[in-house]
Structures are given as structure tokens and as C-alpha cells.
Protein backbone atom coordinates (compact mmCIF):
# COMPACT_ATOMS: atom_id res chain seq x y z
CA UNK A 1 156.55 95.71 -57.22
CA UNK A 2 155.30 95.41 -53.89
CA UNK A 3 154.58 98.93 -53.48
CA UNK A 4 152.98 99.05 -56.79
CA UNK A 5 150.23 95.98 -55.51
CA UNK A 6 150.04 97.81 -52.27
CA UNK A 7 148.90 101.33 -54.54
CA UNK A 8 146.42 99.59 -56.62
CA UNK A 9 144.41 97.62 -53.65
CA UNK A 10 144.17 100.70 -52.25
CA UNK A 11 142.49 102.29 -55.50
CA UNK A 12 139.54 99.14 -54.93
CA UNK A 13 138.84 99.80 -51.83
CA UNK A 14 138.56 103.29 -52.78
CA UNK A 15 136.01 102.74 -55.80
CA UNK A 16 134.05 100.02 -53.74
CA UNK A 17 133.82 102.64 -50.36
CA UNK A 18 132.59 105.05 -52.67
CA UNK A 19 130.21 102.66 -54.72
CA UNK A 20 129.13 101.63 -51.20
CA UNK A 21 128.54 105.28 -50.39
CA UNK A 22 126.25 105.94 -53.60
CA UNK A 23 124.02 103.10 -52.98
CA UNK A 24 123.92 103.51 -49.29
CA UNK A 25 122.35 107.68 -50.27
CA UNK A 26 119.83 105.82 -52.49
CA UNK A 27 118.79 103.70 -49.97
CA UNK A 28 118.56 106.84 -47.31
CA UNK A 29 116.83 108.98 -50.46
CA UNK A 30 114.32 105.75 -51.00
CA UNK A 31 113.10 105.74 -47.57
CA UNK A 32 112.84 109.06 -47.08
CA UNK A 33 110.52 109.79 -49.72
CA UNK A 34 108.24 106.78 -48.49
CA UNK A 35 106.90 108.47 -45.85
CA UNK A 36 106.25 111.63 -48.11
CA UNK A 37 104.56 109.64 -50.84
CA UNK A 38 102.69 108.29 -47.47
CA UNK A 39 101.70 111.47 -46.06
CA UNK A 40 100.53 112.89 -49.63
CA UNK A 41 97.68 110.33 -49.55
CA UNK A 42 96.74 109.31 -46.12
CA UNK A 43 96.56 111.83 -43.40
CA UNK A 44 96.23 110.18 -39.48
CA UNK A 45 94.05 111.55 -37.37
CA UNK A 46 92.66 110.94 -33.42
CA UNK A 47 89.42 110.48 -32.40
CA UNK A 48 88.51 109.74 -28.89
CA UNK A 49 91.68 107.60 -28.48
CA UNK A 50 91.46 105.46 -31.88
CA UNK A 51 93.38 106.44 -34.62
CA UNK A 52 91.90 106.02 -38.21
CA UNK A 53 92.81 106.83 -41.73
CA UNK A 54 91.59 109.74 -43.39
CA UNK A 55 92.15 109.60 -47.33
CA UNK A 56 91.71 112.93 -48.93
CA UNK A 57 92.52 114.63 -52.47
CA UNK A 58 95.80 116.76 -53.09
CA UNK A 59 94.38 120.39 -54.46
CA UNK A 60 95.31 120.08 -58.06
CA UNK A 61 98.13 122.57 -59.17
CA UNK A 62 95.38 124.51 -61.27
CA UNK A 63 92.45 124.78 -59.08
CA UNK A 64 92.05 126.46 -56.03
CA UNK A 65 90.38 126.11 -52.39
CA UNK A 66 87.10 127.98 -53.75
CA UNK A 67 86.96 125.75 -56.32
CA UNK A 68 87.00 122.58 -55.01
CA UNK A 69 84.84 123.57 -52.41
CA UNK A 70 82.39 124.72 -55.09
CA UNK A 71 82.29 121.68 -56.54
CA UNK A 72 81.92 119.60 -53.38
CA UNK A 73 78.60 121.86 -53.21
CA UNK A 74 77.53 121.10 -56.33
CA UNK A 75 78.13 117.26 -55.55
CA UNK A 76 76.21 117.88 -51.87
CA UNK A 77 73.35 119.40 -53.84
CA UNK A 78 72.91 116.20 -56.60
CA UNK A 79 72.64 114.00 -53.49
CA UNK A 80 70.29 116.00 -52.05
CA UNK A 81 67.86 116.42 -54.77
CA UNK A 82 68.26 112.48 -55.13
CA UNK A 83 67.39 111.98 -51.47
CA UNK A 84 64.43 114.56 -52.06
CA UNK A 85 63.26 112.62 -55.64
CA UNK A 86 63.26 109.27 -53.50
CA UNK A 87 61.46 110.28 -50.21
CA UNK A 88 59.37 112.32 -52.50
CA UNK A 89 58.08 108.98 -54.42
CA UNK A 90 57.29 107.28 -51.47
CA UNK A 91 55.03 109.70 -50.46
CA UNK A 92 53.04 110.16 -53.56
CA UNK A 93 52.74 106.01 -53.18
CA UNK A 94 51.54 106.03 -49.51
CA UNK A 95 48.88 109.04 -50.36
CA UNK A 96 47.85 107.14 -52.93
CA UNK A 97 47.39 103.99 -51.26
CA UNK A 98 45.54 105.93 -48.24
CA UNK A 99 43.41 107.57 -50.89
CA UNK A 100 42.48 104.31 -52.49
CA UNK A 101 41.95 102.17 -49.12
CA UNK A 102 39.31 105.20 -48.06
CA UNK A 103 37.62 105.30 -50.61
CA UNK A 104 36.76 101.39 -50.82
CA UNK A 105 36.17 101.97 -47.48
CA UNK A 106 33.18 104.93 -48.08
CA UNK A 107 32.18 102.55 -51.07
CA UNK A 108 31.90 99.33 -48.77
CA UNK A 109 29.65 101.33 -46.52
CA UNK A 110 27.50 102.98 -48.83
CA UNK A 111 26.49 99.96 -50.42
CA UNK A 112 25.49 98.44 -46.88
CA UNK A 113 23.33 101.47 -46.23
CA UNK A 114 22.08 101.10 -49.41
CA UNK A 115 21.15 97.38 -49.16
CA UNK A 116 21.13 96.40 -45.34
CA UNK A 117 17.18 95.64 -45.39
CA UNK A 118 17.99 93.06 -47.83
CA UNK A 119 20.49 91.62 -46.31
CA UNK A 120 20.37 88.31 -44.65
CA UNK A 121 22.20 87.74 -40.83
CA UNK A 122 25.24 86.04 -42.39
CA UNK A 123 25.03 88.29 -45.65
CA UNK A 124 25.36 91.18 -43.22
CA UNK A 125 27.69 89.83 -40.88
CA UNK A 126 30.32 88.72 -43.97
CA UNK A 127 30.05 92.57 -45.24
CA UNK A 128 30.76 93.81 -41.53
CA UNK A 129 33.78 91.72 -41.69
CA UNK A 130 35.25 93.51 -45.35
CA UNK A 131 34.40 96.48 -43.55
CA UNK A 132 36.43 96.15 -40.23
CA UNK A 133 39.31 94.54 -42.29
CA UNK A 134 38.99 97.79 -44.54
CA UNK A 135 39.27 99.86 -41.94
CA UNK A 136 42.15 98.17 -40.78
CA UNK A 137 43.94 98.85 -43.91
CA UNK A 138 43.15 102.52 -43.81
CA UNK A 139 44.19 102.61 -40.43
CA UNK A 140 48.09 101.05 -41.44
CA UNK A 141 47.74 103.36 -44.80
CA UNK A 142 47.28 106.13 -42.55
CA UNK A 143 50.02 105.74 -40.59
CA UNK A 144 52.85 105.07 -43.71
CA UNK A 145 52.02 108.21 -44.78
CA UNK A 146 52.85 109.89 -41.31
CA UNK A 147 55.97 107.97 -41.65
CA UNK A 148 57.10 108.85 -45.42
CA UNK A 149 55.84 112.62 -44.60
CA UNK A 150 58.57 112.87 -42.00
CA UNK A 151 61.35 111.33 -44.12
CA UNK A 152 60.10 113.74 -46.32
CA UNK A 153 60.55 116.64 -44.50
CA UNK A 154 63.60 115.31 -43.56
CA UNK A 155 64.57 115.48 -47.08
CA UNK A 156 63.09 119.48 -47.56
CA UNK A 157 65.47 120.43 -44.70
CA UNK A 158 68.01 118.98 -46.24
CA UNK A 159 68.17 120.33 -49.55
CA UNK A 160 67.56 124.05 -48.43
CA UNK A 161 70.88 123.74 -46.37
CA UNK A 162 72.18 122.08 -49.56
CA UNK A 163 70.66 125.18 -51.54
CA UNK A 164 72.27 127.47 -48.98
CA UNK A 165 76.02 125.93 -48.87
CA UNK A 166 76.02 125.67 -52.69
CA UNK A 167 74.65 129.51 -52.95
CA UNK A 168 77.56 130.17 -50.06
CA UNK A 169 80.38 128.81 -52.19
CA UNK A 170 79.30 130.42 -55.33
CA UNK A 171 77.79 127.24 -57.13
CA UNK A 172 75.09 129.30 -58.35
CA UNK A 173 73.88 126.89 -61.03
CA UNK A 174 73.25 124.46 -58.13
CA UNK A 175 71.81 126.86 -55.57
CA UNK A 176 69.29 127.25 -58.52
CA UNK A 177 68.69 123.86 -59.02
CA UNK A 178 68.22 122.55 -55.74
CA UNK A 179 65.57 125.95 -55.18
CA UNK A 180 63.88 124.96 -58.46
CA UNK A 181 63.66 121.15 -57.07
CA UNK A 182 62.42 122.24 -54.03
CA UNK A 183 59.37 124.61 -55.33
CA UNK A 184 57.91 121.88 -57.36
CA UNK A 185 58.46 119.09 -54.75
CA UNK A 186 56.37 121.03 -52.42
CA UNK A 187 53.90 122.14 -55.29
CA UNK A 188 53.14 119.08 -56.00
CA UNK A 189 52.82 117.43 -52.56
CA UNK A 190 50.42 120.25 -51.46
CA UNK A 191 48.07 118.97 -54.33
CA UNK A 192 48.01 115.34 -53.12
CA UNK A 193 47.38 116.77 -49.59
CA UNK A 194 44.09 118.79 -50.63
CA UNK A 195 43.33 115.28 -52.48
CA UNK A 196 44.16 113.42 -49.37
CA UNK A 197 41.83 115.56 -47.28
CA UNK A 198 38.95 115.68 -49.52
CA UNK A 199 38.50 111.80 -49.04
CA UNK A 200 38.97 112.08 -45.44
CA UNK A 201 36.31 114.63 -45.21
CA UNK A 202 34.05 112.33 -47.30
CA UNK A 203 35.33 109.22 -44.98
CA UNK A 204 33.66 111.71 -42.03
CA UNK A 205 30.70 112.55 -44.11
CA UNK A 206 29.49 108.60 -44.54
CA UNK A 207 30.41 108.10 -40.97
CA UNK A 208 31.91 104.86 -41.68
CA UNK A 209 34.16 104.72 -39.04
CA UNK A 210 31.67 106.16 -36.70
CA UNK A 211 28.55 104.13 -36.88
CA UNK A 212 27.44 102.34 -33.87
CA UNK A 213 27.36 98.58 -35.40
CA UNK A 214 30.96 99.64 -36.56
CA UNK A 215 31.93 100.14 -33.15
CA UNK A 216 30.41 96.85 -31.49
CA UNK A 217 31.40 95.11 -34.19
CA UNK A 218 35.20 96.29 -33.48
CA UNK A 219 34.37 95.83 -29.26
CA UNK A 220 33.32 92.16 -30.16
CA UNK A 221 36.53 91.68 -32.44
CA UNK A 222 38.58 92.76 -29.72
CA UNK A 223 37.25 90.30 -26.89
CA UNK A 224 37.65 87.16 -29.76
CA UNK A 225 40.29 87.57 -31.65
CA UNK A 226 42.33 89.90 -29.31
CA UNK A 227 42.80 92.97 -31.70
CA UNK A 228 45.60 94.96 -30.93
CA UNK A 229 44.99 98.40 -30.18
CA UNK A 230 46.79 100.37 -32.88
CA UNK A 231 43.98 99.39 -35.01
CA UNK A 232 41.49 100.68 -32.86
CA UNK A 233 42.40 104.24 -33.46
CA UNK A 234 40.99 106.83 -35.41
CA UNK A 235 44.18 108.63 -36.34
């Protein structure tokens, strides 16, 4: 009897050893695959010293390398063209405000010309005034679009090399796109410019910014109210 008790507590510990030893390889099987499920979404890189996280997408059983890079050019493209629609805008605005500030400008002066031997002291003194602070404006409308033209070209730059890569990896539809964007961009820009320097050639013509009262006007501005000297440029 005793040997019989002695046969079947060995039999438990045999089952729970090897119950332990099942659960124990799940645990080991667990943990291992942690750090692949890890690795298959975060790669760990270092840069200068500092390690960061670099996500990035597994390559889908059914595509390849060419085509995901293909369609990274097509994406590089879209943002491109969206950079080139926006800087694009902001130019058209600015030319359009420097177009419209010279213009009241040459209108101002003209009208002075026209009626300066009917003009009062003070009358003549309070349209000097509209005239220096028009000039002003021209002046600041002048330089925003010298400041949008560069973002602007910025943006040109940028979208051949987006043309180019997208051409490159066979995104042909794109390269076409971003060529097409790019021809009537600049099509369109060059006719603003020829409307942007016909009213500076007619701001020359009236010699508005040139006259002589103009310019003591602007010295005696200066010594009273301390005029700061961006505004006393011509370009």
C-alpha cells in the first residue's frame, strides 16, 4: 500500500513538472516575440550621441521597394505644388497691393500739379502730408513683394526637384503634374511683373518721388518726427 502511495505522488509531481515546463516555454515564447513585435515598428537609431525613435512602414507583402518609393514621390510632389499654390497667392496679393499703393500715389500727385496754384498754405501742406504717408506705404508694399518673391522662388526650386525625383522613380503622372504646375505658375507671375513695372515706370514718369518739395518735405519729417530710414529709400 505504501509503495502504491509512494508510485502515484510520484505521477503528480510528474504532471505538475511538466505543466510547469509548458507554461514556463510560453512565458520564454511571450517575451521573445516582444522584442520582435518591437523591432517591426520602431527602429533606434544614433544621432550625435542621442538616441531617438524612428517609426517607419513594413513594405507590404505585395508591393515592392520601387513602388513605395514611387508613391512617396507622388506624395513629395502634392506638397510641393501646395507650397507653390500658397507662396504663389501671396505674391499675386503683395503685387497687387504695390500696384494699387503706386498708383494712388501718381494720382495724389497729379492732382497737386494740377491744382497747387489754388491751393491754400495749409490746403497744400495737408496734401503733402497724404503724399509722404503714401509714399510710405509704397515704400513697405515694395518691400513685401521682395519678400514673397523669394519665398516664391523658394517654392519654384522646390517643385522642379520634386518634378525631377518623381520623374526619377517613375511617377510619371506626377512628374507631369508638378511640370504643368510649374509652367503656369511662372506664366502667370511674369504677367503681374510686366503689370508691376508699367506702374513703376509711370511712378518715374510723374516724378512723384523725385520732386524737390517731396524731398524737403521728407528732410523736414526726418528732423521732427525722427523718420526712420527704411522709409527714406527709393527701392
Amino acid at each position: 500500500m505504501a509503495a502504491y502511495r509512494r508510485k502515484l505522488f510520484a505521477v503528480g509531481l510528474s504532471c505538475a513538472a511538466s505543466l510547469m515546463s509548458r507554461s514556463s516555454c510560453r512565458s520564454s515564447r511571450r517575451l521573445a516575440v516582444l522584442p520582435t513585435l518591437l523591432r517591426k515598428n520602431w527602429m533606434s537609431l544614433s544621432v550625435t550621441g542621442a538616441l531617438c525613435a524612428v517609426p517607419f512602414i513594413q513594405k507590404p507583402e505585395n508591393l515592392t521597394h520601387e513602388d513605395l518609393v514611387r508613391r512617396a514621390s507622388s506624395l513629395v510632389t502634392d506638397s510641393a505644388n501646395t507650397y507653390l499654390s500658397q507662396t504663389t497667392l501671396a505674391l499675386f496679393d503683395s503685387f497687387s497691393g504695390y500696384i494699387k499703393a503706386i498708383n494712388s500715389l501718381v494720382t495724389i500727385h497729379k492732382r497737386y500739379g494740377a491744382s497747387i496754384s489754388k491751393l491754400t498754405s495749409a490746403e497744400e501742406d495737408a496734401i503733402w502730408q497724404v503724399i509722404l504717408r503714401q509714399r510710405q506705404e509704397v515704400i513697405e508694399r515694395r518691400y513685401d513683394c521682395k519678400r514673397f518673391e523669394s519665398c516664391w522662388m523658394t517654392a519654384i526650386n522646390l517643385s522642379k526637384l520634386a518634378a525631377e525625383a518623381a520623374f526619377n522613380a517613375g511617377a510619371d503622372q506626377a512628374s507631369v503634374t508638378a511640370q504643368n504646375s510649374l509652367q503656369l505658375t511662372q506664366s502667370q507671375v511674369e504677367h503681374v511683373q510686366q503689370q508691376m513695372l508699367e506702374a513703376e515706370r509711370q511712378l518715374k514718369d510723374s516724378k512723384a518721388e523725385d520732386s524737390e518739395r517731396l524731398q524737403n518735405a521728407l528732410s523736414s519729417a526726418m528732423e521732427d518726427e525722427d523718420i526712420p530710414d527704411a522709409y527714406l529709400r527709393e527701392d
